[in-house]
C-alpha atoms as a PDB file:
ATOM      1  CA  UNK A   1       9.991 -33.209  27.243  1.00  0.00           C
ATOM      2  CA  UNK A   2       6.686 -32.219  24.827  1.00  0.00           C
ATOM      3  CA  UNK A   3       7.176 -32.274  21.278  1.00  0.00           C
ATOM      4  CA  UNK A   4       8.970 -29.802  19.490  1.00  0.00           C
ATOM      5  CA  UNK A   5       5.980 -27.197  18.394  1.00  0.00           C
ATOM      6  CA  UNK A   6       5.987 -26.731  14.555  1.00  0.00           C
ATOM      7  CA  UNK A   7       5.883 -22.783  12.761  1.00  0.00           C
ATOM      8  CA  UNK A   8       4.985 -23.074   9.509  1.00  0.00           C
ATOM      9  CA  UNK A   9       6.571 -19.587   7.712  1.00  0.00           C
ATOM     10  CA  UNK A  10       4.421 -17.966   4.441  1.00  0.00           C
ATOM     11  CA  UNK A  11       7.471 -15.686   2.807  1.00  0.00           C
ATOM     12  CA  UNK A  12       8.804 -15.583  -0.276  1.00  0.00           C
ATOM     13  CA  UNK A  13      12.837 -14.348   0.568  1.00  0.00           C
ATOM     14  CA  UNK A  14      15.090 -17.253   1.376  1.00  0.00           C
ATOM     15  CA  UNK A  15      17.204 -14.853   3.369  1.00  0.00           C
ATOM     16  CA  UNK A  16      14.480 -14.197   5.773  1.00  0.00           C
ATOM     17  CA  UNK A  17      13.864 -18.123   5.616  1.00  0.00           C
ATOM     18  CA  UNK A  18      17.081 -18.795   6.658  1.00  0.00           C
ATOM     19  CA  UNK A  19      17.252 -16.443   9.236  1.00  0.00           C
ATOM     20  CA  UNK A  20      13.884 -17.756  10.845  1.00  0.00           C
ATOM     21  CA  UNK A  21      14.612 -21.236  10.724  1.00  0.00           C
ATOM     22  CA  UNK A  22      18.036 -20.876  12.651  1.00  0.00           C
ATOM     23  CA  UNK A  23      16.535 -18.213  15.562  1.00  0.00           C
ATOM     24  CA  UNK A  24      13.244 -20.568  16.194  1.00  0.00           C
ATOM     25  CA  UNK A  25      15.663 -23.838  15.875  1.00  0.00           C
ATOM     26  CA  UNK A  26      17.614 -22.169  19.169  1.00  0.00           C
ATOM     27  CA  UNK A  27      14.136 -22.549  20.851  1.00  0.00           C
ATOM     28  CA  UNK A  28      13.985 -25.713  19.668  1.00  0.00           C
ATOM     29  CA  UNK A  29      11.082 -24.890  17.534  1.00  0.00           C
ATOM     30  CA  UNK A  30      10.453 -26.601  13.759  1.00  0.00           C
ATOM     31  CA  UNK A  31       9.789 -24.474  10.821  1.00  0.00           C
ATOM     32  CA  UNK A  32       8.765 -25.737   7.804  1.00  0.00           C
ATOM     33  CA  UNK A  33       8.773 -22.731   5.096  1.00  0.00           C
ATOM     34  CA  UNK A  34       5.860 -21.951   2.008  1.00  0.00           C
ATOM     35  CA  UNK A  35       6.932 -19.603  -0.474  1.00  0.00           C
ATOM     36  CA  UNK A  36       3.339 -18.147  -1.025  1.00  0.00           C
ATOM     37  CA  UNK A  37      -0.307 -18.368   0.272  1.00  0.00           C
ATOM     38  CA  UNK A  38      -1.201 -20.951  -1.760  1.00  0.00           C
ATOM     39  CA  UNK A  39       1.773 -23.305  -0.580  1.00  0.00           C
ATOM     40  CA  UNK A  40       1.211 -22.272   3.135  1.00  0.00           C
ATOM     41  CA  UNK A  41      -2.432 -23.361   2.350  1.00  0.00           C
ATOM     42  CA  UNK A  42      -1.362 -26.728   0.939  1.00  0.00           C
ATOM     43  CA  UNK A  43       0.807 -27.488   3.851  1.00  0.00           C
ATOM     44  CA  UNK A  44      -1.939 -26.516   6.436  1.00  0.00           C
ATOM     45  CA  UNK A  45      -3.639 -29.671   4.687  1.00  0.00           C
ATOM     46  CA  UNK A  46      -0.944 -31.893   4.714  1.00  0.00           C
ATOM     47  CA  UNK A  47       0.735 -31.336   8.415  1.00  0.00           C
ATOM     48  CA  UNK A  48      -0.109 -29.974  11.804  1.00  0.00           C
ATOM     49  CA  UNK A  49       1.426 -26.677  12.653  1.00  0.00           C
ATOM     50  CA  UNK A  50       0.984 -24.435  16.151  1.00  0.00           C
ATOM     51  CA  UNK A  51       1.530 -21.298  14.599  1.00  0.00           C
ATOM     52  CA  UNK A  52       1.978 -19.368  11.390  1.00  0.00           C
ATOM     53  CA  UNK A  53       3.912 -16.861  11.018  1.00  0.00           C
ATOM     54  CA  UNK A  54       2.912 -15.160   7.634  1.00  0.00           C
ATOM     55  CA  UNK A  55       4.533 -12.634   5.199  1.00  0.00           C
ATOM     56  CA  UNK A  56       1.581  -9.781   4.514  1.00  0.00           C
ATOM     57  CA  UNK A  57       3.257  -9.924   0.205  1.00  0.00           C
ATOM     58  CA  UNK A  58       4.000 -12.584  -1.133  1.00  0.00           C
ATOM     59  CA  UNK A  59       3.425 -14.116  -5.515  1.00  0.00           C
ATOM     60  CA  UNK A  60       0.580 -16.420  -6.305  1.00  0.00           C
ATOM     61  CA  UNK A  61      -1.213 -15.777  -3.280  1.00  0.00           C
ATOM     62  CA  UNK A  62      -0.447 -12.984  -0.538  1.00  0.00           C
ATOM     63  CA  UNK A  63      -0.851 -13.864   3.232  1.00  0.00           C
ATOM     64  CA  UNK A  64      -3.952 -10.864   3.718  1.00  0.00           C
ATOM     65  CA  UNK A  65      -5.786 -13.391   1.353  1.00  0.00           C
ATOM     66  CA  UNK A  66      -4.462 -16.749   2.370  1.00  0.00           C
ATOM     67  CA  UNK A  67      -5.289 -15.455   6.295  1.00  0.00           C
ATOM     68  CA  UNK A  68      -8.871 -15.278   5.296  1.00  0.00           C
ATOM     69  CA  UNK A  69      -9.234 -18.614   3.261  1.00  0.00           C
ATOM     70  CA  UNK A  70      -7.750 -20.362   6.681  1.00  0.00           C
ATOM     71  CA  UNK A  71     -10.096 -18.520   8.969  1.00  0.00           C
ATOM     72  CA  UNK A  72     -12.801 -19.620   6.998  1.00  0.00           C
ATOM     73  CA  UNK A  73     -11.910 -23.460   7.023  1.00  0.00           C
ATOM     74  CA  UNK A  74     -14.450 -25.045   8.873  1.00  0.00           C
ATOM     75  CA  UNK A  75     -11.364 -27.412  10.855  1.00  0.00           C
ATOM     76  CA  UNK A  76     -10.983 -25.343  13.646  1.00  0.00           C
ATOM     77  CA  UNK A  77      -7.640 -26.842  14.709  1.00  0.00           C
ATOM     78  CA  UNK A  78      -6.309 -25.091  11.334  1.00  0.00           C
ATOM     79  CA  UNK A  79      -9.150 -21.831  11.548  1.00  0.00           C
ATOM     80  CA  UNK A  80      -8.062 -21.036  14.851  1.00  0.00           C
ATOM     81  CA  UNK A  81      -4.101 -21.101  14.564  1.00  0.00           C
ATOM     82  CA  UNK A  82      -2.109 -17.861  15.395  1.00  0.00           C
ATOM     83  CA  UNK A  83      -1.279 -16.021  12.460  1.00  0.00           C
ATOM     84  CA  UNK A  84       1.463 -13.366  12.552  1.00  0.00           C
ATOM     85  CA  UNK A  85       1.551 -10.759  10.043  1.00  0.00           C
ATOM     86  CA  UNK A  86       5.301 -10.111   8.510  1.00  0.00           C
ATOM     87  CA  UNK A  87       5.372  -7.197   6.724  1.00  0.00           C
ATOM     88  CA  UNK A  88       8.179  -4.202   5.479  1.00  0.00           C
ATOM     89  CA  UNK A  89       4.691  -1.757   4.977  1.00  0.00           C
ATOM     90  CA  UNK A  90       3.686  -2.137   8.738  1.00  0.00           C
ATOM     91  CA  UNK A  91       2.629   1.353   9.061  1.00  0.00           C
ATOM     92  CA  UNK A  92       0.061   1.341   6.503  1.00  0.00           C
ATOM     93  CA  UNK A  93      -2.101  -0.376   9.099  1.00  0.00           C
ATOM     94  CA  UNK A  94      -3.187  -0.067  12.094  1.00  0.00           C
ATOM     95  CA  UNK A  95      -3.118  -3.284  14.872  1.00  0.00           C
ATOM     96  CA  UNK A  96      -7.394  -2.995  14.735  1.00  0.00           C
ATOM     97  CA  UNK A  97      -6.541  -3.483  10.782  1.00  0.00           C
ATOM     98  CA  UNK A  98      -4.624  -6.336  11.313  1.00  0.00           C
ATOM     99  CA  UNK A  99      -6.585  -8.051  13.623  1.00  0.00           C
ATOM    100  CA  UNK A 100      -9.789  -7.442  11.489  1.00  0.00           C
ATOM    101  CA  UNK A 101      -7.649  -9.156   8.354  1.00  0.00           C
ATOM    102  CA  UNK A 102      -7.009 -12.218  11.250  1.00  0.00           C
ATOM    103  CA  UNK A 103      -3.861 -12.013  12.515  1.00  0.00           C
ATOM    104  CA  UNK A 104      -3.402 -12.451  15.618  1.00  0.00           C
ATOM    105  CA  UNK A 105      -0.609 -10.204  16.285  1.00  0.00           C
ATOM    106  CA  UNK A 106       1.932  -8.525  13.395  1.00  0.00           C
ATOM    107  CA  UNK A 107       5.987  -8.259  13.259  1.00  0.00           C
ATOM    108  CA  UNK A 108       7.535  -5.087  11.295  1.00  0.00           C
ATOM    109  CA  UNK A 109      10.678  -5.782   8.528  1.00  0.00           C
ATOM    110  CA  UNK A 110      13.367  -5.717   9.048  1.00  0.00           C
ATOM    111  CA  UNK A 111      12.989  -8.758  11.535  1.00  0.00           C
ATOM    112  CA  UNK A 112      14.103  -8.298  15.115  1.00  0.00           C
ATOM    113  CA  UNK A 113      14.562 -11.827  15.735  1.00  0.00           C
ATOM    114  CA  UNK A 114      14.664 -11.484  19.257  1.00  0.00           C
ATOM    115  CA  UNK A 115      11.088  -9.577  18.960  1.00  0.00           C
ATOM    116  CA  UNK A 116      10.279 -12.756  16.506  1.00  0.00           C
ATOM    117  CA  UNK A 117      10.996 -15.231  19.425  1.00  0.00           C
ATOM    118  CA  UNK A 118       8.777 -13.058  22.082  1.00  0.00           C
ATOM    119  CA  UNK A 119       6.022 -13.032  19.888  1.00  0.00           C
ATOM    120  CA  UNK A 120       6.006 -16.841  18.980  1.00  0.00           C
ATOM    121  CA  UNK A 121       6.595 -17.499  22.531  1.00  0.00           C
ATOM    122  CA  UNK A 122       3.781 -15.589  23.508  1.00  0.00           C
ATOM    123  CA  UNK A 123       0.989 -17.911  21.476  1.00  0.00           C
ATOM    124  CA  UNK A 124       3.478 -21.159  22.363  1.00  0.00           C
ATOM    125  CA  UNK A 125       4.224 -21.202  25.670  1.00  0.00           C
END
């Protein structure tokens, strides 16, 4: 069995943490949650993560801006992680938008968990 693969989660609602952390723990799948980009950036420091899944609004630092501080990073095991884009405003962009900002892929609000699990399975499997 290969180690669980760790999601680290940039969002600032507990609900929607909540919710997250028990659909990815089904797929046996650790989460570890930042309340805004500059938390998600201090965990990407601490730990080693396979995937973020990041919240497009969030206080202190939103995820548009904390995307492009970690594609910039010169550690490409942290520069090159999926990113994808959470957001409740998804049709204010277009997917060329969002992959220009760095995400690798985006997820409208209100969550469809089981669209949540495809996507995540997509980069993870």
């Amino acid at each position: 069995m290969s180690d669980a693969k760790k999601i680290l989660v940039g969002e600032d609602s507990s609900i929607i943490i909540n919710l997250t952390k028990n659909v990815l723990a089904f797929e046996n799948y650790q989460m570890k949650a930042a309340r805004n980009g500059k938390q998600v950036l201090e965990l990407l420091e601490k730990e080693k993560f396979d995937l973020i899944l990041m919240d497009i609004s969030m206080p202190v630092m939103d995820g548009m801006e904390c995307t492009r501080q970690i594609r910039a990073l010169a550690d490409e095991s942290i520069s090159k992680l999926p990113i994808i884009a959470i957001s409740g405003n998804i049709n204010n962009y277009t997917p060329e938008e969002f992959r220009r900002f760095g995400f690798d892929d985006f997820i409208q609000k209100p969550l469809d968990y089981d669209k949540v699990l495809a996507t995540v399975k997509k980069f993870l499997s």
